[in-house]
Protein backbone atom coordinates (compact mmCIF):
# COMPACT_ATOMS: atom_id res chain seq x y z
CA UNK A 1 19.70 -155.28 115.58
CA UNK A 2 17.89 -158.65 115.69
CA UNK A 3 19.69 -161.62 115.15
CA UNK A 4 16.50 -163.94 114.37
CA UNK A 5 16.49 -164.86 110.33
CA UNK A 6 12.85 -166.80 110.20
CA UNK A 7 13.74 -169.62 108.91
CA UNK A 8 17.04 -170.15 108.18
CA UNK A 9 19.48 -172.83 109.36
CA UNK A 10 21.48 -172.35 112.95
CA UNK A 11 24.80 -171.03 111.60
CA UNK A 12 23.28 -167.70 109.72
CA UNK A 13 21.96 -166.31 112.67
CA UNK A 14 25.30 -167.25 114.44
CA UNK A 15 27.52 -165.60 111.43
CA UNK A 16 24.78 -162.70 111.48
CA UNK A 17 24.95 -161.79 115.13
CA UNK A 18 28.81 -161.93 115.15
CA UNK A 19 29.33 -159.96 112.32
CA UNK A 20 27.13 -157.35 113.35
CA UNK A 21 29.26 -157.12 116.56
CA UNK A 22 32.50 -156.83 114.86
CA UNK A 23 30.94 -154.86 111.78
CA UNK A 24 32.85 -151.52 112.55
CA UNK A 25 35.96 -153.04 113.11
CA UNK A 26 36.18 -155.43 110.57
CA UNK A 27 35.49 -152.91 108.28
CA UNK A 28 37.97 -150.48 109.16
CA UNK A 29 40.96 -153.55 109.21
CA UNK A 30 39.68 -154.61 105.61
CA UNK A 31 38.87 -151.59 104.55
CA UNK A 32 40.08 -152.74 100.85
CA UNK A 33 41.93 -156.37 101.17
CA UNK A 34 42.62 -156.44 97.17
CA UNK A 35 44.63 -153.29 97.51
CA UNK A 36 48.29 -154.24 97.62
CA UNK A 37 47.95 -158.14 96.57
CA UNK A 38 47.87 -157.83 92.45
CA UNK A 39 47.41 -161.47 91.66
CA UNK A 40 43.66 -161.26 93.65
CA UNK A 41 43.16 -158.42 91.87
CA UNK A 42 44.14 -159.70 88.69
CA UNK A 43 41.74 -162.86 89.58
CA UNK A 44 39.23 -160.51 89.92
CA UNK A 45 39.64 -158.53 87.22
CA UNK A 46 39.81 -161.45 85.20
CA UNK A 47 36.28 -162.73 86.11
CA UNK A 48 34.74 -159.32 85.74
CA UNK A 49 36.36 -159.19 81.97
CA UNK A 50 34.83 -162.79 81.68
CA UNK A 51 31.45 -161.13 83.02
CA UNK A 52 31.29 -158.68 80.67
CA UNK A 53 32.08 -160.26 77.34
CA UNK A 54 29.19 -162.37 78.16
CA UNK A 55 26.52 -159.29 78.65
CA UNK A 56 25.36 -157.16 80.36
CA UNK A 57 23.97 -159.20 83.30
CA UNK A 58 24.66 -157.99 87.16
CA UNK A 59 26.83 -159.62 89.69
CA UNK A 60 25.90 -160.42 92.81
CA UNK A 61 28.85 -159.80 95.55
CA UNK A 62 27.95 -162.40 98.10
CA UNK A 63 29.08 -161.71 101.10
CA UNK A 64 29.81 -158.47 100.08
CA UNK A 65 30.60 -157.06 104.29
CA UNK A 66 32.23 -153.54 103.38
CA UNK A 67 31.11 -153.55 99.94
CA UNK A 68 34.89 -152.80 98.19
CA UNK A 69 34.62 -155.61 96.36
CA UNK A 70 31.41 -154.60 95.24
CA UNK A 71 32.60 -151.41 94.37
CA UNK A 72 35.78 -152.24 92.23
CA UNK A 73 33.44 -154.48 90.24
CA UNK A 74 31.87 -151.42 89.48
CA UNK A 75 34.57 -149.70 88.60
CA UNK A 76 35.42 -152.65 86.10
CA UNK A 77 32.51 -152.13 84.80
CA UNK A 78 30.41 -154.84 85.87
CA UNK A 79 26.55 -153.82 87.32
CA UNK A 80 27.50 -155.25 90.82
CA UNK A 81 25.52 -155.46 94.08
CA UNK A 82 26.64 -156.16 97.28
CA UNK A 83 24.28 -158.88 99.84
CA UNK A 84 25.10 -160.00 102.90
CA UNK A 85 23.81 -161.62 106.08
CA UNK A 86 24.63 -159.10 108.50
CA UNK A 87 22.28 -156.02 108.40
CA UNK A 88 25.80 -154.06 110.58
CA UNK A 89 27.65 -154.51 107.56
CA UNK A 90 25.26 -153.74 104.55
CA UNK A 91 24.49 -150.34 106.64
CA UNK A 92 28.54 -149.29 106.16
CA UNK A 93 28.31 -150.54 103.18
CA UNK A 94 25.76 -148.04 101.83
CA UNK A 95 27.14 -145.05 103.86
CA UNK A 96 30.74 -145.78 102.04
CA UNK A 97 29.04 -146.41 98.66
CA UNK A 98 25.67 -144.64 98.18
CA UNK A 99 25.46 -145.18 94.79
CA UNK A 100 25.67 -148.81 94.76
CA UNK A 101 22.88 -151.16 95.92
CA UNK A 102 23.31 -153.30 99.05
CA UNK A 103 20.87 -155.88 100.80
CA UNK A 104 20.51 -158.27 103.32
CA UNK A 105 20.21 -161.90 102.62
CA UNK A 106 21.65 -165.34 102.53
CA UNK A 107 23.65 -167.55 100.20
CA UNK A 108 21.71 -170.49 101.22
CA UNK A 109 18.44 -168.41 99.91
CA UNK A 110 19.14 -165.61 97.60
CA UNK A 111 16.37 -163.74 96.77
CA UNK A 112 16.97 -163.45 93.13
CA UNK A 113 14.83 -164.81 90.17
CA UNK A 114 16.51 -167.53 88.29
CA UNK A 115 18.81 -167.38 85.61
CA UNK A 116 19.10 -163.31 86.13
CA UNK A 117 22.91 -163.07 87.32
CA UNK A 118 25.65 -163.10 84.25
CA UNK A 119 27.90 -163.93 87.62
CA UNK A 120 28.44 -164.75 91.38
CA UNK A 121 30.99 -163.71 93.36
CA UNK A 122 32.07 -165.13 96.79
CA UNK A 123 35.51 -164.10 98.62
CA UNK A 124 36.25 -165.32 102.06
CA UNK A 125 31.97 -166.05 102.36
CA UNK A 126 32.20 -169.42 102.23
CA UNK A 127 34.28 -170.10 104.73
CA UNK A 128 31.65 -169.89 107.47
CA UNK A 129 28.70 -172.37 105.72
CA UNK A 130 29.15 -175.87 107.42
CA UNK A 131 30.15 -179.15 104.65
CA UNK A 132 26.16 -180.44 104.98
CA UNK A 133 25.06 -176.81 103.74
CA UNK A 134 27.55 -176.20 101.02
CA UNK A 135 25.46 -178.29 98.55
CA UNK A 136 23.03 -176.09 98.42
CA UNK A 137 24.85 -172.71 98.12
CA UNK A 138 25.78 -173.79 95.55
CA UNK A 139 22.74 -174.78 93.90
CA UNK A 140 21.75 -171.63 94.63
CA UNK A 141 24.62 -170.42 92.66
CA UNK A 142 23.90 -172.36 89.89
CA UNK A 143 20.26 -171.63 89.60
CA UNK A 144 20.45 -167.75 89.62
CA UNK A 145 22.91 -167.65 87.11
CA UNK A 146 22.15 -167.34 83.23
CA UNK A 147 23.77 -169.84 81.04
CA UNK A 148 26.99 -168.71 80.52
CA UNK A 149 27.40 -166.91 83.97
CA UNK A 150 30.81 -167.32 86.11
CA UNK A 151 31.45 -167.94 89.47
CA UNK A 152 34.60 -166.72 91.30
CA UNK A 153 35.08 -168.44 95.07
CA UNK A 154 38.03 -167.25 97.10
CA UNK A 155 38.67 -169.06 100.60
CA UNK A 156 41.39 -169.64 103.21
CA UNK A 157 42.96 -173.26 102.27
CA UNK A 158 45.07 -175.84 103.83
CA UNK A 159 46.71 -179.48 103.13
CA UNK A 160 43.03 -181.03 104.61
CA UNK A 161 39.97 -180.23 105.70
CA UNK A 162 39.12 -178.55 109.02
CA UNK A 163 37.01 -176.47 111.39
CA UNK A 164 37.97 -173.15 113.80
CA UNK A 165 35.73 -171.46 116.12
CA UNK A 166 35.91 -167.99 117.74
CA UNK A 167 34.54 -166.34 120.73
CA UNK A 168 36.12 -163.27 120.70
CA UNK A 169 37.40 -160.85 117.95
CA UNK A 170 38.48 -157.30 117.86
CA UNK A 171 37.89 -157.08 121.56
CA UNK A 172 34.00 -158.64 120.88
CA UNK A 173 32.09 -161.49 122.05
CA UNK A 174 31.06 -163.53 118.82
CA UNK A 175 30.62 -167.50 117.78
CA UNK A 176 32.06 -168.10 114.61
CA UNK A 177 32.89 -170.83 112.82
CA UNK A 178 35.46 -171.01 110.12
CA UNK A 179 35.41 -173.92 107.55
CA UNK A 180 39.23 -175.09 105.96
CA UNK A 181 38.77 -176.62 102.65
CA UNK A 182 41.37 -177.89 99.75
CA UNK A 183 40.70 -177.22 96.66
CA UNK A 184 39.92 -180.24 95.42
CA UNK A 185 37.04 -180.71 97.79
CA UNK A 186 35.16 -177.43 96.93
CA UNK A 187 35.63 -178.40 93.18
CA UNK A 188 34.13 -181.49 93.86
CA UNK A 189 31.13 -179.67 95.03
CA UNK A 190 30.90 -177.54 92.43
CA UNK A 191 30.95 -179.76 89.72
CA UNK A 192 28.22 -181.81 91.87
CA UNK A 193 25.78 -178.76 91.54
CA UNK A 194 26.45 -178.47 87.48
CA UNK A 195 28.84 -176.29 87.02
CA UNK A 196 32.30 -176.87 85.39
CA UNK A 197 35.79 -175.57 87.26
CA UNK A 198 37.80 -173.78 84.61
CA UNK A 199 40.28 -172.66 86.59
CA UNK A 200 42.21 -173.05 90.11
CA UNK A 201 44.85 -170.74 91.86
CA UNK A 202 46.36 -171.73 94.93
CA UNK A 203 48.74 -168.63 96.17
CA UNK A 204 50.94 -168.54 99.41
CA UNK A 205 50.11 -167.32 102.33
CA UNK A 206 51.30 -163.59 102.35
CA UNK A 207 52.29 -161.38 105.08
CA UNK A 208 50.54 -161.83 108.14
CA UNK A 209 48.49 -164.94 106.47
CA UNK A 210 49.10 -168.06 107.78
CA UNK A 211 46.92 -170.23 105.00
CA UNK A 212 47.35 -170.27 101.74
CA UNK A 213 44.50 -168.92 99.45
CA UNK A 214 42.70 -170.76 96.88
CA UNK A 215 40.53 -169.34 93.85
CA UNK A 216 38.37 -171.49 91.61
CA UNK A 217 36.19 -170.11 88.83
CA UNK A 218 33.30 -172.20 87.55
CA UNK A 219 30.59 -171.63 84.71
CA UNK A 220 27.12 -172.30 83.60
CA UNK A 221 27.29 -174.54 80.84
CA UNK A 222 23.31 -174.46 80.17
């Protein structure tokens, strides 16, 4: 599959190329990575209940990979679709869930009209969009959602800010780079792009995890 995303910054076709290398393995490791760690679930459960009383508005899953995120929002029942920037992982997505809707696309760009969404979800996406880039994810964020709407971020965290970068994974030749960020800075940038932090969860790193995780929900005022 082609790499090229016509104009779109550096990094997407970067985190596209390498995640349609490692698509099949990835997907098999993290088959379902809320199964087994209740307070994510709960986190996520929570924000779909949040969705709902709201309306009836879809979700966007961004960075959806897999797609079981995706498809335990729809089993919440939350209208959920899955998009993601590597066409690898939206195919396996669709085979494991035909009756959900998946698509390619960006975070930087979503293809969405505004103020359609009733939320936004984003687990472990993030982590790959550089600090100069973030700004506008999340005016994207911001700008597809209705008034109202929720967003739920999940990302690796540490005591500071900093940067990792891969060549290999799963036995595959990839250039990835991960982005550490503390809580506080992220909510910073929210709040930046208009919308207000309601909540923050910073859990332990569990198991084989060796950061901790933060979670910060944000809404749409107006």
């Amino acid at each position: 599959m082609s790499s090229a995303i016509p104009g779109s910054p550096d990094f997407l076709h970067a985190t596209r190329a390498s995640y349609d290398a490692i698509a099949r393995p990835y997907s098999e490791q993290f088959a379902d990575h809320l199964s087994g760690r209740p307070l994510d679930l709960a986190l996520v459960t929570a924000f779909a209940e949040l969705v709902r009383a709201a309306g009836t508005a879809p979700v966007a899953d961004v960075g959806s990979g897999p797609g079981h995120v995706t498809a335990r929002l729809d089993a919440l029942g939350v209208p959920a679709f899955g998009v993601d920037v590597s066409p690898g992982m939206v195919a396996l997505a669709r085979q494991a869930y035909p009756g959900l809707r998946f698509h390619v696309g960006s975070m930087t760009s979503l293809d969405l009209p505004d103020e359609t969404l009733g939320g936004v979800l984003a687990l472990y996406s993030v982590i790959h969009v550089p600090d100069d880039h973030l700004p506008a994810v999340f005016d994207e964020f911001r700008r597809v959602l209705l008034p109202g709407g929720h967003v739920l971020l999940c990302f690796q965290s540490g005591a500071e800010d900093g940067r990792m970068h891969l060549d290999e994974r799963f036995g595959r030749e990839i250039s990835l780079d991960y982005y550490w960020r503390t809580p506080d800075a992220v909510a910073e940038r929210l709040v930046k792009a208009g919308l207000r932090v309601q909540a923050r969860v910073l859990r332990e790193p569990d198991g084989e995890e060796t950061r901790a995780r933060a979670f910060l929900l944000a809404r749409k005022d107006s």
